[in-house]
C-alpha atoms as a PDB file:
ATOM      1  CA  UNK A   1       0.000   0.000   0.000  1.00  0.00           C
ATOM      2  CA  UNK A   2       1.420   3.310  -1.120  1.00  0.00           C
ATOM      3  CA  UNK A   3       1.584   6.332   1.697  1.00  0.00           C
ATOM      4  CA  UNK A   4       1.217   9.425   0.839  1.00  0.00           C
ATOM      5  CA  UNK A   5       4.429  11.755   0.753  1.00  0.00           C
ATOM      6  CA  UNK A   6       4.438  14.273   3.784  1.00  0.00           C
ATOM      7  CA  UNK A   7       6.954  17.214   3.416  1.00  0.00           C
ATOM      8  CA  UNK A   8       8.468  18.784   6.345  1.00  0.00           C
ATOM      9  CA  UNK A   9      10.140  21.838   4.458  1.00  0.00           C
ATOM     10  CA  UNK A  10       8.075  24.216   6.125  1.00  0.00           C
ATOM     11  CA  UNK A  11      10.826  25.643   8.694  1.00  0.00           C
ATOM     12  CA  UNK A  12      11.188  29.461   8.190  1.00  0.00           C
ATOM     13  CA  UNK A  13       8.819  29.752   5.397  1.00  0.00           C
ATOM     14  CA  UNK A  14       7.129  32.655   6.372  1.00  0.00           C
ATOM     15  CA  UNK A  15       8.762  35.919   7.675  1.00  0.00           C
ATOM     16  CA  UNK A  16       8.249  37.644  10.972  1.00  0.00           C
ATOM     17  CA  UNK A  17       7.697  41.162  11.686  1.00  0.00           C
ATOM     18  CA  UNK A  18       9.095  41.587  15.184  1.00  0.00           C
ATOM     19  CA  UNK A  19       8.758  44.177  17.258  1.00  0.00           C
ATOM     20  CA  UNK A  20      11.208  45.108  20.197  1.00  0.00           C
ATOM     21  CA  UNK A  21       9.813  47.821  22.686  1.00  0.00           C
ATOM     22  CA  UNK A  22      10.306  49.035  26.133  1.00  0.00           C
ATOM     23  CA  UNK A  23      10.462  51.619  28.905  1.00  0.00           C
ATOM     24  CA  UNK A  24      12.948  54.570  28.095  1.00  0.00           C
ATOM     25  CA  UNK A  25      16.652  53.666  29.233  1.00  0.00           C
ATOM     26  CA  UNK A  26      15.926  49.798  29.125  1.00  0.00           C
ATOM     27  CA  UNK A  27      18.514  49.392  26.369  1.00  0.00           C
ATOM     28  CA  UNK A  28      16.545  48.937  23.057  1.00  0.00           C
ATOM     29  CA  UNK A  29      19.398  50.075  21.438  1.00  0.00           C
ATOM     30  CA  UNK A  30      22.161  48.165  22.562  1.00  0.00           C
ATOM     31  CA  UNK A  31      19.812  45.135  21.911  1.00  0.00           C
ATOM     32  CA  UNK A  32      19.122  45.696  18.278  1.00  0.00           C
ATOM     33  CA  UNK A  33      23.244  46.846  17.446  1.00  0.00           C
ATOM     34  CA  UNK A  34      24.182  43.289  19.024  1.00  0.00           C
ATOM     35  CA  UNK A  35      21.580  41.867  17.026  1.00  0.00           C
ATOM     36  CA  UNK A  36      22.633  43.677  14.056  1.00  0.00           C
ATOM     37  CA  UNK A  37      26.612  42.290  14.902  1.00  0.00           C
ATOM     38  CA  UNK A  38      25.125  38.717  14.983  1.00  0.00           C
ATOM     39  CA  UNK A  39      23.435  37.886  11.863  1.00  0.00           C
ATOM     40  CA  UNK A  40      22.966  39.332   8.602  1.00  0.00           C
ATOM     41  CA  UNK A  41      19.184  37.401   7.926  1.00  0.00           C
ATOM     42  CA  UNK A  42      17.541  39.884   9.458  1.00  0.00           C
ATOM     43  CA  UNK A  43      16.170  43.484   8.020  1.00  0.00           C
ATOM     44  CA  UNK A  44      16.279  45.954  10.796  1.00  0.00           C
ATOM     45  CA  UNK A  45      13.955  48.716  10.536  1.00  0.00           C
ATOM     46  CA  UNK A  46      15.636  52.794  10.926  1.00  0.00           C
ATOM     47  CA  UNK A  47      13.324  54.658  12.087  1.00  0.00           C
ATOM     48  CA  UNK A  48      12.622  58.132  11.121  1.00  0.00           C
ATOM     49  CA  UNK A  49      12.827  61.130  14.229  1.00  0.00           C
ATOM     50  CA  UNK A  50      12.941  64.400  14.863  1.00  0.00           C
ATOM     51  CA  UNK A  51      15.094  64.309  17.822  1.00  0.00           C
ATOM     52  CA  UNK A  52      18.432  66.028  17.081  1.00  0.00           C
ATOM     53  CA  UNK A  53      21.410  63.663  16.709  1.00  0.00           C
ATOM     54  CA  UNK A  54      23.164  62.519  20.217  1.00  0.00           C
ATOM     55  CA  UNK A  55      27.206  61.913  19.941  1.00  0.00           C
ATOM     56  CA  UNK A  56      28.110  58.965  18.075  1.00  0.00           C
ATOM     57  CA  UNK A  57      24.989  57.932  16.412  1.00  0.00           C
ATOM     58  CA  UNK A  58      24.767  58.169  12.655  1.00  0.00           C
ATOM     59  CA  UNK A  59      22.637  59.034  10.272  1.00  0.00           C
ATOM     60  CA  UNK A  60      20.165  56.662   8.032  1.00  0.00           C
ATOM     61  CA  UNK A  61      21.949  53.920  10.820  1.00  0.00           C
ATOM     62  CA  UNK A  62      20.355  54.583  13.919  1.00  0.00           C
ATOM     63  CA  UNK A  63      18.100  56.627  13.001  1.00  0.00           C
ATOM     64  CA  UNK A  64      17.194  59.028  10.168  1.00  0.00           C
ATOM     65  CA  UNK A  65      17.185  62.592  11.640  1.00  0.00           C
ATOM     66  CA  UNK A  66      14.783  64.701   9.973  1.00  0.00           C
ATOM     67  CA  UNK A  67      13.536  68.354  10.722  1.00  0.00           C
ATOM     68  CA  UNK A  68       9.859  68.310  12.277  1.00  0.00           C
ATOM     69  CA  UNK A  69       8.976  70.196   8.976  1.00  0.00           C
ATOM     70  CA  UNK A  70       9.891  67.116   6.903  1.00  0.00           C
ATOM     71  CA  UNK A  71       8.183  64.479   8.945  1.00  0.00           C
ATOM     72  CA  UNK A  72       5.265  66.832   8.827  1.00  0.00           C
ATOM     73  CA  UNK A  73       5.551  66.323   5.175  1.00  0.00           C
ATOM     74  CA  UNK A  74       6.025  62.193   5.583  1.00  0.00           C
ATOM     75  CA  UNK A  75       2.966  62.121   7.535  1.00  0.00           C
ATOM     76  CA  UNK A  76       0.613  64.274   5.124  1.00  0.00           C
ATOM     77  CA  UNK A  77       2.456  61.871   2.524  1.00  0.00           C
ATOM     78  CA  UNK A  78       1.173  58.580   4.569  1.00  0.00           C
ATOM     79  CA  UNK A  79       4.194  57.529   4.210  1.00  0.00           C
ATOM     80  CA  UNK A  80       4.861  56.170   7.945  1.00  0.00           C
ATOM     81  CA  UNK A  81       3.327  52.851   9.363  1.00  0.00           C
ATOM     82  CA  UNK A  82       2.815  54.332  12.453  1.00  0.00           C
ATOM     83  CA  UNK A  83       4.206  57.554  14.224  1.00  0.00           C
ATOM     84  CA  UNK A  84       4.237  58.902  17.826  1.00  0.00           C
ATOM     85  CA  UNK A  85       5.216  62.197  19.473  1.00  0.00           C
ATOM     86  CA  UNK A  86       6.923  60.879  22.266  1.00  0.00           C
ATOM     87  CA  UNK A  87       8.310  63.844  24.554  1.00  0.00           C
ATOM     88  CA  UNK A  88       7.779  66.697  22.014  1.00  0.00           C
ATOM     89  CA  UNK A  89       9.625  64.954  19.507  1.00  0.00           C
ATOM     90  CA  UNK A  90       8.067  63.026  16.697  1.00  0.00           C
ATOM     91  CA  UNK A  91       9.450  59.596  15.745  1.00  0.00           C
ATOM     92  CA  UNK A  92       7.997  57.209  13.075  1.00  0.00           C
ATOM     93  CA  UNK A  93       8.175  53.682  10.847  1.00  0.00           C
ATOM     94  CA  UNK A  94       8.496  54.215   6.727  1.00  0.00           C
ATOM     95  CA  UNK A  95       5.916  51.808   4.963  1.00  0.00           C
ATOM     96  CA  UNK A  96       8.259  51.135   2.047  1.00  0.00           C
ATOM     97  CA  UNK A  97      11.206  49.815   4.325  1.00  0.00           C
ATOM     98  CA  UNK A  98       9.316  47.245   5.665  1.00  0.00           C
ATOM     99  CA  UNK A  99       7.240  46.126   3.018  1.00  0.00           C
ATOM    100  CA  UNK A 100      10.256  45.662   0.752  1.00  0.00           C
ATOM    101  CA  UNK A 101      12.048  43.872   3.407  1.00  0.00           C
ATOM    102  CA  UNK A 102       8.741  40.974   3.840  1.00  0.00           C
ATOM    103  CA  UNK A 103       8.728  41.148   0.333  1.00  0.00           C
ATOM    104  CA  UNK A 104      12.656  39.677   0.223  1.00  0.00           C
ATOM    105  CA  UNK A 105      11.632  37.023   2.801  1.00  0.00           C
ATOM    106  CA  UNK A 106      13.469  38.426   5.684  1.00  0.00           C
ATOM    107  CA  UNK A 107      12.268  38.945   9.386  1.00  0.00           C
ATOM    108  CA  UNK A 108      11.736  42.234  10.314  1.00  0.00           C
ATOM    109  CA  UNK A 109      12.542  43.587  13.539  1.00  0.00           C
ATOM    110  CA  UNK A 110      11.477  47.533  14.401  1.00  0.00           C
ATOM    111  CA  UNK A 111      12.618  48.872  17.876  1.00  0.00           C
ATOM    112  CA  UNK A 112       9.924  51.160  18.806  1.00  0.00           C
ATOM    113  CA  UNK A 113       8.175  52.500  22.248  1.00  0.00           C
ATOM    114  CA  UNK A 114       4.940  51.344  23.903  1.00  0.00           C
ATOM    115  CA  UNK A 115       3.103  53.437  22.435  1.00  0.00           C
ATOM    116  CA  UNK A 116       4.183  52.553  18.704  1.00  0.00           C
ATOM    117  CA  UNK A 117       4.420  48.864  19.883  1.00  0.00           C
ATOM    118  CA  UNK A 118       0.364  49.023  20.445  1.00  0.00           C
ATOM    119  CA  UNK A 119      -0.562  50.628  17.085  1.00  0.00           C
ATOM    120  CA  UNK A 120       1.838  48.019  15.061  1.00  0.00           C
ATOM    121  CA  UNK A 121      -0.493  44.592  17.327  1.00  0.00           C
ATOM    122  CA  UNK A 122      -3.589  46.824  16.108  1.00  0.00           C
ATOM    123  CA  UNK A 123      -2.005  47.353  12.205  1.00  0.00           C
ATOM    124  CA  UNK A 124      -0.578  43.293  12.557  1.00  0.00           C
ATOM    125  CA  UNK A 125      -1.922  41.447  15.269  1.00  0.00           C
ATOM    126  CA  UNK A 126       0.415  38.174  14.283  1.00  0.00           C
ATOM    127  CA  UNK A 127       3.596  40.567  14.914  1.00  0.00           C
ATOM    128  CA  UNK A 128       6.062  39.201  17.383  1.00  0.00           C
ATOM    129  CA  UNK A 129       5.474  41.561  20.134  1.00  0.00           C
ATOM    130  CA  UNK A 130       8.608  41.602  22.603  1.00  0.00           C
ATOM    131  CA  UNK A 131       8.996  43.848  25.620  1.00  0.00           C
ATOM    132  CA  UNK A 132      12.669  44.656  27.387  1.00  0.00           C
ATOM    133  CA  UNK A 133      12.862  45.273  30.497  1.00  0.00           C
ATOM    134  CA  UNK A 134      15.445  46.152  33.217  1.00  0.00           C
ATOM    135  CA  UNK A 135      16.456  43.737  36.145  1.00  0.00           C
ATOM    136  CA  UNK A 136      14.828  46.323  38.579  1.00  0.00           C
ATOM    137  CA  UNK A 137      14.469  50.097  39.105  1.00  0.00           C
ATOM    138  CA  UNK A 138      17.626  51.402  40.963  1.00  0.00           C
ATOM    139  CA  UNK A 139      19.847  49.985  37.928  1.00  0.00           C
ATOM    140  CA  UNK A 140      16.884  51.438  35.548  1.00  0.00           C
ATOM    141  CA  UNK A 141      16.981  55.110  36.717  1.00  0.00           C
ATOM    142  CA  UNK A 142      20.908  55.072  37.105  1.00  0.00           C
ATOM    143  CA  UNK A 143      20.917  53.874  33.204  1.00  0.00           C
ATOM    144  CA  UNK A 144      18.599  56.793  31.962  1.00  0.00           C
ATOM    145  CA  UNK A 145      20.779  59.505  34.402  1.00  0.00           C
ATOM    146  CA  UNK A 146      24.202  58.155  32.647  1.00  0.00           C
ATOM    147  CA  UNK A 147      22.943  59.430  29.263  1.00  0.00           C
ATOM    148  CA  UNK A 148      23.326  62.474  30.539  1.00  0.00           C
ATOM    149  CA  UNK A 149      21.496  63.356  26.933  1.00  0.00           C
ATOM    150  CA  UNK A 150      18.631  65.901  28.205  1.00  0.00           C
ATOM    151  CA  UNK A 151      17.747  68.039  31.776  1.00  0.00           C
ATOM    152  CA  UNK A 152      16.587  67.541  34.553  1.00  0.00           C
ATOM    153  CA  UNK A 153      12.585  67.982  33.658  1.00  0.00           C
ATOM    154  CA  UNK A 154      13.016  66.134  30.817  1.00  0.00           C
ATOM    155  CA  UNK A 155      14.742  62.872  32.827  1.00  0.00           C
ATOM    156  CA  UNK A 156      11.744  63.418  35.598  1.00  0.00           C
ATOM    157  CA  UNK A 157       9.297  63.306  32.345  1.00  0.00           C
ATOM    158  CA  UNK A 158      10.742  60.195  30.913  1.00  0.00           C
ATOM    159  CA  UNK A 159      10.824  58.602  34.554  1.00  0.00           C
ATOM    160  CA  UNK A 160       7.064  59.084  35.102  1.00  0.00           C
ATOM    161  CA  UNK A 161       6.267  58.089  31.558  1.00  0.00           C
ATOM    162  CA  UNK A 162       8.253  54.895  31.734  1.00  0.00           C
ATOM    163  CA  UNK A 163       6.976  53.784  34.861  1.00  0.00           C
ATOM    164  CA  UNK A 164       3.348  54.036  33.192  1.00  0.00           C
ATOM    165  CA  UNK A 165       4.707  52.418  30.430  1.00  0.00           C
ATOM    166  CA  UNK A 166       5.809  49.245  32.193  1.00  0.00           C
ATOM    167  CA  UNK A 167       2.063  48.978  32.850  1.00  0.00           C
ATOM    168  CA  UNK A 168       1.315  47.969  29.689  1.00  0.00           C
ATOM    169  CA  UNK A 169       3.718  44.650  29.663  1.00  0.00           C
ATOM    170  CA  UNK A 170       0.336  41.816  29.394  1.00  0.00           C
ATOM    171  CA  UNK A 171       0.026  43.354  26.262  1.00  0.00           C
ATOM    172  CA  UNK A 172       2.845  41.650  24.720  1.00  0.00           C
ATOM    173  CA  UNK A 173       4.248  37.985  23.771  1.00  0.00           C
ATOM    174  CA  UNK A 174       7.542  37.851  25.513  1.00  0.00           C
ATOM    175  CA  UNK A 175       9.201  39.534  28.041  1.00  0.00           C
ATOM    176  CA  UNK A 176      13.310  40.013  28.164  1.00  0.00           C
ATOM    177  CA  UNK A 177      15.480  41.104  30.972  1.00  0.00           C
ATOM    178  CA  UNK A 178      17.953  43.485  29.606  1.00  0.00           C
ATOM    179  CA  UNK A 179      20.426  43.242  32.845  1.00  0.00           C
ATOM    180  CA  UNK A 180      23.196  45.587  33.595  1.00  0.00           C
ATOM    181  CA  UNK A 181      26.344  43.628  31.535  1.00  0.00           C
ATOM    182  CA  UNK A 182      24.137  40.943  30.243  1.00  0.00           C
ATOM    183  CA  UNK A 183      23.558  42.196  27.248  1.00  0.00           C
ATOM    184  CA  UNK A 184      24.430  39.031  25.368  1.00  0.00           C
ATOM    185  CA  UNK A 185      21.909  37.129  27.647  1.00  0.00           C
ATOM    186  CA  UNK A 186      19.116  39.531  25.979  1.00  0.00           C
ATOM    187  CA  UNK A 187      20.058  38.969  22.971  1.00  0.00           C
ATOM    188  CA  UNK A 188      20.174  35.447  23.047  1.00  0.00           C
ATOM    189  CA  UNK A 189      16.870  34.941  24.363  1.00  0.00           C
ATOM    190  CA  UNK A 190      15.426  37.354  21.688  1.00  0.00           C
ATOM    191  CA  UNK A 191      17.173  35.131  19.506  1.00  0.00           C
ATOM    192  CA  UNK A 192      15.278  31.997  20.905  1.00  0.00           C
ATOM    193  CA  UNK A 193      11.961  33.313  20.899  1.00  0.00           C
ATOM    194  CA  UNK A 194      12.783  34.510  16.897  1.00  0.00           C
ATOM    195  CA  UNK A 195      13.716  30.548  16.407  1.00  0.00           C
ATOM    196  CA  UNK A 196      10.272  29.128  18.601  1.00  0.00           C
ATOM    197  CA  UNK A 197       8.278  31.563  16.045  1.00  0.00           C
ATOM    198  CA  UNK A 198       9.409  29.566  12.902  1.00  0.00           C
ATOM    199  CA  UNK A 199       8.451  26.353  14.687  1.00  0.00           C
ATOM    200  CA  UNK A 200       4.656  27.205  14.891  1.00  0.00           C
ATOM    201  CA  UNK A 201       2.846  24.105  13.599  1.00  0.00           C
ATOM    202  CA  UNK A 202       0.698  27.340  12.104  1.00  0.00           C
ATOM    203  CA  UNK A 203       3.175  30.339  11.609  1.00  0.00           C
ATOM    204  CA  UNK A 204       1.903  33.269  12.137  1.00  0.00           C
ATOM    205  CA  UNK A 205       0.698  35.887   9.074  1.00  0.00           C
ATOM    206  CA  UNK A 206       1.777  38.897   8.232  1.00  0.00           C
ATOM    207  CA  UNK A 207      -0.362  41.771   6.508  1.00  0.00           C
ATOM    208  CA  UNK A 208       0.486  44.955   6.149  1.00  0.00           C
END
């Protein structure tokens, strides 16, 4: 009696859109450059802001830096997935960067904050929602004064709006400890959870 042929090749067939979010401070950052280091199968998403540019970070790399008059002009040119003003300073996903990258078959990841993180589950429900964050709150709040990147309103804004933030965490998949010098540990359990997703016996689907 002949048995039908069952194929198995189904292993990373579809792509992921995966998004990596957090309190302020928590490292999202540091995360996605380490991930970025690692492997070269992933697309990771710039996002567009209108912050100025801190020390060391590069443009179209860690972000694109654009005058509030241009990402006026992106938005009336719905050309953003989703946008935010997040402390008086507008940051935002292009559509075309992360179609094209689906389109290639690659997993997407996007770092972007709570806020963005809940308008991506209501544009994709099947994203890969992943929330960092810190081991506990005295390491947290010594992280964010470090930076040393804004004043003293602005770091007791960010504070309050992080705390609410962390609120929100049953509203994601996973969550990651991003410890104080564990950075690798982060990264390898983001890396995990990425490998679990293309086990699904039904992967998830992306739509955008």
């Amino acid at each position: 009696m002949e048995t039908e042929s069952i194929s198995f090749d189904l292993i990373h067939s579809q792509p992921l859109l995966i998004v990596i979010s957090g309190p302020s401070g928590v490292g999202k950052d540091a995360v996605v450059r380490t991930l970025q280091r690692r492997t070269s199968s992933l697309h990771f998403v710039v996002t567009a802001t209108s912050r100025p540019k801190r020390e060391k970070e590069v443009d179209g790399v860690d972000y694109f830096f654009v005058s509030e008059e241009e990402f006026d002009q992106m938005i009336r040119n719905d050309e953003l997935l989703e946008y935010a003003l997040v402390y008086d300073q507008y940051k935002g996903i292009p559509k075309r960067q992360v179609r094209e990258a689906m389109q290639s078959g690659k997993d997407v990841i996007m770092r972007v904050d709570v806020q963005g993180a809940a308008t991506i589950r209501q544009l994709c429900p099947e994203a890969v929602l992943i929330f960092l964050v810190p081991a506990n709150q005295e390491e947290w709040i010594r992280r964010l004064k470090e930076r040393q990147s804004e004043s003293q309103v602005d770091l007791e804004l960010r504070i309050t709006t992080a705390r609410q933030e962390l609120t929100h965490l049953n509203e994601f998949d996973y969550v990651v400890v991003n410890a104080q010098d564990c950075l690798d540990e982060a990264v390898d359990a983001i890396e995990a959870i990425i490998d679990a997703e293309h086990h699904r016996v039904e992967p998830r689907k992306i739509c955008l």
